[in-house]
C-alpha atoms as a PDB file:
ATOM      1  CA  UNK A   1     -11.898 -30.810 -24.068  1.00  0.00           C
ATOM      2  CA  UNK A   2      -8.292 -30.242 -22.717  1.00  0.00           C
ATOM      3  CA  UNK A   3      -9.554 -30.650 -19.116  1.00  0.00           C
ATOM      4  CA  UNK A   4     -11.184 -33.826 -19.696  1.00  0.00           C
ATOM      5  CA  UNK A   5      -8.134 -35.263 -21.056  1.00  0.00           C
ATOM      6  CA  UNK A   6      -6.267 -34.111 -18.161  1.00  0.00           C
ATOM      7  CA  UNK A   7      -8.285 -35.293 -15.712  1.00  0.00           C
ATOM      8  CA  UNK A   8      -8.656 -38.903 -17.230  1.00  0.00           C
ATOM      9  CA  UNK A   9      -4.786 -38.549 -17.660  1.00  0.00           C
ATOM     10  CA  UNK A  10      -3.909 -37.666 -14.134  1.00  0.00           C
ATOM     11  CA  UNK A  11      -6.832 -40.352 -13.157  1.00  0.00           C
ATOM     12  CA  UNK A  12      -5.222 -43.079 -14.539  1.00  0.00           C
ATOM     13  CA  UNK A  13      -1.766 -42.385 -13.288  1.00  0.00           C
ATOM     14  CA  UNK A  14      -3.558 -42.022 -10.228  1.00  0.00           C
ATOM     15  CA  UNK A  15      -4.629 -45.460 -10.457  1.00  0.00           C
ATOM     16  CA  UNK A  16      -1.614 -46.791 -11.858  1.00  0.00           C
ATOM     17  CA  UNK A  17       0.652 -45.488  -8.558  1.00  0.00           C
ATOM     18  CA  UNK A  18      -1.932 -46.697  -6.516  1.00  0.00           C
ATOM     19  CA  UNK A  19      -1.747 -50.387  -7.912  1.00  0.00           C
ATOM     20  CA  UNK A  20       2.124 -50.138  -8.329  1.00  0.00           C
ATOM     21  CA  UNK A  21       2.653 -48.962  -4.355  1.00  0.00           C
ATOM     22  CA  UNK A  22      -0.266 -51.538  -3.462  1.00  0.00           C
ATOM     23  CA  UNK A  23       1.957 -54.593  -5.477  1.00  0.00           C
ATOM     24  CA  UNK A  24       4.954 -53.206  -3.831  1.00  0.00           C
ATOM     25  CA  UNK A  25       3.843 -53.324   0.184  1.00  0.00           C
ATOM     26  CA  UNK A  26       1.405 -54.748  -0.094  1.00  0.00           C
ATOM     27  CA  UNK A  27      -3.417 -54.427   0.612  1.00  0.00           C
ATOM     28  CA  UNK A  28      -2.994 -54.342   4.465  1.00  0.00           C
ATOM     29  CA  UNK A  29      -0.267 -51.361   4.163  1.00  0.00           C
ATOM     30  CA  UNK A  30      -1.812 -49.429   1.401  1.00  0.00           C
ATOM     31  CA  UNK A  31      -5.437 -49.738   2.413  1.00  0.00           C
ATOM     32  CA  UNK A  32      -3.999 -48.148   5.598  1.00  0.00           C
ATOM     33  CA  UNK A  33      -2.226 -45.793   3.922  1.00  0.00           C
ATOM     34  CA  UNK A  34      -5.250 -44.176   2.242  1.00  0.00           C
ATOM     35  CA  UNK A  35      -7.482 -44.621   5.156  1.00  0.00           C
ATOM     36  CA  UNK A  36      -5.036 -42.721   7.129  1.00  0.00           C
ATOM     37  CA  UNK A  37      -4.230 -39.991   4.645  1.00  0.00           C
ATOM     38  CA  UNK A  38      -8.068 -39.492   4.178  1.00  0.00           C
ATOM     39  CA  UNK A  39      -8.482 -39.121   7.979  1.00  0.00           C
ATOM     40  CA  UNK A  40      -5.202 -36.894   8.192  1.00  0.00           C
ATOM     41  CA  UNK A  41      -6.815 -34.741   5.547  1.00  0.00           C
ATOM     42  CA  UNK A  42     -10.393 -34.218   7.239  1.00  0.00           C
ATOM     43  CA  UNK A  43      -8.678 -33.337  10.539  1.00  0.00           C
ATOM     44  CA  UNK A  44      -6.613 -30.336   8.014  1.00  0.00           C
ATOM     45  CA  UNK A  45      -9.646 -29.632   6.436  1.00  0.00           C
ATOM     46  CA  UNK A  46     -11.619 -28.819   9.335  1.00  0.00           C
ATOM     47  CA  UNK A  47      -8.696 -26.984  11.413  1.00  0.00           C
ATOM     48  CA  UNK A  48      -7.992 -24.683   7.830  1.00  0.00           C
ATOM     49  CA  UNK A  49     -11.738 -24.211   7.808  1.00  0.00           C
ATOM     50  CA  UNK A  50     -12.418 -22.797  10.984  1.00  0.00           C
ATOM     51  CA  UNK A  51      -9.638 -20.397  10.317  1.00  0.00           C
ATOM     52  CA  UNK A  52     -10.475 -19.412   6.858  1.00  0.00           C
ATOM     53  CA  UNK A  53     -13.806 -18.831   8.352  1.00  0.00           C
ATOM     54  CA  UNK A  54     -12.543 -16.638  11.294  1.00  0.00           C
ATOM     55  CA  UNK A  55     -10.705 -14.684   8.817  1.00  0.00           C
ATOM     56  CA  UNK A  56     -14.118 -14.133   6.636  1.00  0.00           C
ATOM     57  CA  UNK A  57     -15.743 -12.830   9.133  1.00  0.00           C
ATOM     58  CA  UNK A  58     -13.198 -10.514  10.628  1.00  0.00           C
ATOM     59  CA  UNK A  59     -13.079  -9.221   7.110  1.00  0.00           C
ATOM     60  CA  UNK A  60     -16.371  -8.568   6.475  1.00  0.00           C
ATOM     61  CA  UNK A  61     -17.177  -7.040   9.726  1.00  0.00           C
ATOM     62  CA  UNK A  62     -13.969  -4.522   8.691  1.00  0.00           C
ATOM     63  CA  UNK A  63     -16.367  -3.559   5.979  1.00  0.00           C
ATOM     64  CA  UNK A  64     -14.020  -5.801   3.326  1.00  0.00           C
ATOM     65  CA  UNK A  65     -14.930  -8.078   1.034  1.00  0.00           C
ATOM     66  CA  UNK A  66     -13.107 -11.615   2.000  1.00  0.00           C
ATOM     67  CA  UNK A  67     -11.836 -13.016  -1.621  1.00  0.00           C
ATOM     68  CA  UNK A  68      -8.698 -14.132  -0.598  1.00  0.00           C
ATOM     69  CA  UNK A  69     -10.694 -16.564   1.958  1.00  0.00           C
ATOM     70  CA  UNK A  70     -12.894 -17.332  -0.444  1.00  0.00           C
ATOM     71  CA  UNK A  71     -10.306 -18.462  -2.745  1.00  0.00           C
ATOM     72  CA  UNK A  72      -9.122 -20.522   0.093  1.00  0.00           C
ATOM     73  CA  UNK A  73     -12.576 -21.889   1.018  1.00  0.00           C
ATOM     74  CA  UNK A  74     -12.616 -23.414  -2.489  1.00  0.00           C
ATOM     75  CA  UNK A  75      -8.958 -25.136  -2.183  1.00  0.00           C
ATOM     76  CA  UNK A  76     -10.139 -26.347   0.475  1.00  0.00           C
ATOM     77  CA  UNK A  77     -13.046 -28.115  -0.597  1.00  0.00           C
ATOM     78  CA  UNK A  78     -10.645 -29.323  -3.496  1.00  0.00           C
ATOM     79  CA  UNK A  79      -8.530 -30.523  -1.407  1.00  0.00           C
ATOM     80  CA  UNK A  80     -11.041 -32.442   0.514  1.00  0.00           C
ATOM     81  CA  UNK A  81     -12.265 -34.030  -2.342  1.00  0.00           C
ATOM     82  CA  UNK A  82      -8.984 -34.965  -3.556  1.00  0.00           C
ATOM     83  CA  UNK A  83      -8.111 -36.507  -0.309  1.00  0.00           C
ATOM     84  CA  UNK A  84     -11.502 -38.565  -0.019  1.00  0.00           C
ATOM     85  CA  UNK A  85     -10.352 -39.968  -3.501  1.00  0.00           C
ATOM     86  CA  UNK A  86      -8.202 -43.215  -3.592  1.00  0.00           C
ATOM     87  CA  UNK A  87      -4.534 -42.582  -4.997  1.00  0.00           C
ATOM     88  CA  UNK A  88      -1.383 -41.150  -3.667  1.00  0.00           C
ATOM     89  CA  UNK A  89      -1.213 -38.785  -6.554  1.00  0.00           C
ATOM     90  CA  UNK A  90      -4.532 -37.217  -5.270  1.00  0.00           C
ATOM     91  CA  UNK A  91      -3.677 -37.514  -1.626  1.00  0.00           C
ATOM     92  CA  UNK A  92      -0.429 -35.836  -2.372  1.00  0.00           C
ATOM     93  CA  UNK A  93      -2.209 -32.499  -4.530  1.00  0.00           C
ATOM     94  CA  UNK A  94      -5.222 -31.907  -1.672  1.00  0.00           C
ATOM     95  CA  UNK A  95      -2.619 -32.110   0.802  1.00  0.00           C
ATOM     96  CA  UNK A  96      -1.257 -29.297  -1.307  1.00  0.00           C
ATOM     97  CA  UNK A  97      -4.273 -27.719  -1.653  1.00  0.00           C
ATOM     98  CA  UNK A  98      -4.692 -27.957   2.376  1.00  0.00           C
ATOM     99  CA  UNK A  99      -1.129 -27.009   3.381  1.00  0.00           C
ATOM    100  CA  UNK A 100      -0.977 -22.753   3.633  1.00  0.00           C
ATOM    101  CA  UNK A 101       2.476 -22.663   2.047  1.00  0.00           C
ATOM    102  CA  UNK A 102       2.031 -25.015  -0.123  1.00  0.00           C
ATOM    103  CA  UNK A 103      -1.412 -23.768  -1.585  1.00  0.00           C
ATOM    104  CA  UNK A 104       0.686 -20.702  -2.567  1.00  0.00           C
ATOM    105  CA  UNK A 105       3.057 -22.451  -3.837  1.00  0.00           C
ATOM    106  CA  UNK A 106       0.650 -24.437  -5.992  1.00  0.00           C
ATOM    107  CA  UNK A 107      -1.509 -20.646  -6.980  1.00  0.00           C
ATOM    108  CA  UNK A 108       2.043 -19.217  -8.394  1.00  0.00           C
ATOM    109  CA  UNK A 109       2.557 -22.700 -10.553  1.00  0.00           C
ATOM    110  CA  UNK A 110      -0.980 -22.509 -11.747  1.00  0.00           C
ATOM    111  CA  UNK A 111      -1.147 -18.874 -12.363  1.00  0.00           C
ATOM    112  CA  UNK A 112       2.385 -19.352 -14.389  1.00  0.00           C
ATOM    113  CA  UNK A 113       0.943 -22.336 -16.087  1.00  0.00           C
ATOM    114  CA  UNK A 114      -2.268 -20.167 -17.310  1.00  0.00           C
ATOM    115  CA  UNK A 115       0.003 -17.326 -18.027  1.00  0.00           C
ATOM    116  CA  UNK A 116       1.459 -19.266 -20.847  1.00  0.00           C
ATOM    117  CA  UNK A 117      -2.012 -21.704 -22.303  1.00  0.00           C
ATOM    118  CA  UNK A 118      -2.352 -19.977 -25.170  1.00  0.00           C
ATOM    119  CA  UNK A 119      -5.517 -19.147 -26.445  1.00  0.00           C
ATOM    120  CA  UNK A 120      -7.385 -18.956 -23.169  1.00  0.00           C
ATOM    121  CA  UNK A 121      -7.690 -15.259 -23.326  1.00  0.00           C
ATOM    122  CA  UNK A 122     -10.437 -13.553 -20.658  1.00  0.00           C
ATOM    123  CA  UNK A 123     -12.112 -10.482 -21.682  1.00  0.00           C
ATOM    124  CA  UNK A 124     -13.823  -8.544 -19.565  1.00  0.00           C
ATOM    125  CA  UNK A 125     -17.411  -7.320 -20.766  1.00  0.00           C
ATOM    126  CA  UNK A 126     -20.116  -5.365 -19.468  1.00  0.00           C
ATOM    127  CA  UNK A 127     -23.597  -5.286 -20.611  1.00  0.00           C
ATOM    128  CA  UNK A 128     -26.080  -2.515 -20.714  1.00  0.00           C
ATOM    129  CA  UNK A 129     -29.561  -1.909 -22.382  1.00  0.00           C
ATOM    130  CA  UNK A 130     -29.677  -1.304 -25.954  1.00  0.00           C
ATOM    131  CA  UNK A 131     -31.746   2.441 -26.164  1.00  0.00           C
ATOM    132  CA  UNK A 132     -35.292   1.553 -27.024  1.00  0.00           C
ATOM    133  CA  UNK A 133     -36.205  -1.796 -26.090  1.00  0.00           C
ATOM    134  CA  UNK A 134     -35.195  -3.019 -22.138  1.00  0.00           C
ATOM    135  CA  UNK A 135     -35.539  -6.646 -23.095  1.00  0.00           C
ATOM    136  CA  UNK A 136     -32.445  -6.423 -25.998  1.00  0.00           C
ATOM    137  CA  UNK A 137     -29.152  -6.439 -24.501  1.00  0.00           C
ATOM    138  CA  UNK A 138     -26.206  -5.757 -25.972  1.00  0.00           C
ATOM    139  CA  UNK A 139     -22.878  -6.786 -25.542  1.00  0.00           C
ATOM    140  CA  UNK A 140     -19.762  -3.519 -24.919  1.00  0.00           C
ATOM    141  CA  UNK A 141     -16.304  -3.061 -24.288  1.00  0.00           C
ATOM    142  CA  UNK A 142     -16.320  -1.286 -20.667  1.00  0.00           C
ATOM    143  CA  UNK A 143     -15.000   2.082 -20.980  1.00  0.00           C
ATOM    144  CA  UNK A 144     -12.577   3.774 -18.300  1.00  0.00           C
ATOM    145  CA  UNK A 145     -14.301   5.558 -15.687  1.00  0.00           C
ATOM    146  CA  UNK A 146     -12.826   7.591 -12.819  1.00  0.00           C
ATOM    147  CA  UNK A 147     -13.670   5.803  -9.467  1.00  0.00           C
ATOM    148  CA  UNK A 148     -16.562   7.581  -7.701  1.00  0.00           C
ATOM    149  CA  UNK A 149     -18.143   8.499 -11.266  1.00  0.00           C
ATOM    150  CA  UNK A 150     -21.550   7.293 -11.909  1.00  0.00           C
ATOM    151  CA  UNK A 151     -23.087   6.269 -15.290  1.00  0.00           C
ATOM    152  CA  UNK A 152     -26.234   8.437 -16.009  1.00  0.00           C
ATOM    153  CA  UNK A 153     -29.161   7.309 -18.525  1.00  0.00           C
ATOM    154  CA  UNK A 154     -28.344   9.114 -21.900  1.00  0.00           C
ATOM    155  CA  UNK A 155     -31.233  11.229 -21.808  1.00  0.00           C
ATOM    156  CA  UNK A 156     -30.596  12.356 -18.053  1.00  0.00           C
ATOM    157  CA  UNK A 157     -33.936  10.647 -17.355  1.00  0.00           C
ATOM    158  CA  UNK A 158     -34.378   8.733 -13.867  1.00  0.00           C
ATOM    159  CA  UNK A 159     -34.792   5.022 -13.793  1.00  0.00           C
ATOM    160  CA  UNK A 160     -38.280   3.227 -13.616  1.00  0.00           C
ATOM    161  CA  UNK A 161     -38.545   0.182 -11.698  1.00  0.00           C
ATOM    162  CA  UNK A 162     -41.077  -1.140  -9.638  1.00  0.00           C
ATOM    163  CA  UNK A 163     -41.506  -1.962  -5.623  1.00  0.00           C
ATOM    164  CA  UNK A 164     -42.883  -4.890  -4.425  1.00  0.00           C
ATOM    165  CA  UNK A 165     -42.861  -4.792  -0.731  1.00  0.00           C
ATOM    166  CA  UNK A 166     -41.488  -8.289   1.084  1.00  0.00           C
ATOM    167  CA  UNK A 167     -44.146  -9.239   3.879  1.00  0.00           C
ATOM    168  CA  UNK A 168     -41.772 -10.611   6.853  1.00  0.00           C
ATOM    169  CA  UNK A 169     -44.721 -10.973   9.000  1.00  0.00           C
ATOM    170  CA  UNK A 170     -45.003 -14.928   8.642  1.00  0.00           C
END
């Protein structure tokens, strides 16, 4: 519910800066304006892109996992989105969203604004069969494992599973 209300919120004053700036200079200038921040904002999008993407794959062929360019893949779509929207207010938070430095800026403020919501608390769970019956699962609290340990059925038995062989012949 709180996120709806923030979007409408920041939709509306969205709208409202729009009209006010549009009054003030007038259609011409401000239909300009957005065009040009729009086509300002694809040309970022694509040139962050093709990095981001570089970076990916240099990671993963390192043997790492790229979640740091992930994370910035999916600014980057917000971003895009924002920019394709009409409003200066959402021109002005994708180009944030687009911008390296300021994307981090704009991570720290969110992760100090989530930091302090209270009651959005995220608890990590795992799952794991309940003994007896594979189709009941049951909800734990994970327990703290060395790294390199692995978790062994209780009765030391091995797992059963079945092999279906993929035919890549067609």
């Amino acid at each position: 519910m709180p996120v709806l209300v923030i979007f409408t919120v920041f939709a509306l004053l969205d709208f409202v800066i729009l009209f006010a700036v549009g009054s003030e200079i007038g259609l011409l200038a401000t239909l300009l304006m957005v065009l040009a921040t729009g086509f300002i904002g694809l040309h970022l999008i694509r040139r962050e892109g093709v990095a981001t993407f570089a970076r990916a794959q240099e990671r993963m062929a390192q043997g790492e996992l790229p979640s740091s360019e992930l994370l910035t893949g999916a600014a980057l779509i917000f971003g895009g989105a924002l920019l394709m929207a009409p409003g200066f207010l959402s021109d002005a938070l994708g180009f944030m969203c687009l911008i390296p430095n300021a994307r981090r800026l704009l991570a720290k403020a969110l992760g100090w604004v989530g930091v302090r919501m209270k009651g959005l608390h995220v608890h990590r769970e795992s799952y794991r069969p309940r003994q007896g019956n594979d189709a009941d699962w049951q909800q734990t609290r994970p327990h703290s494992e060395p790294p390199g340990s692995s978790r062994r059925n209780p009765q030391d038995e091995p797992l059963e599973g079945e092999f279906i062989p993929h035919d890549d012949s067609r």
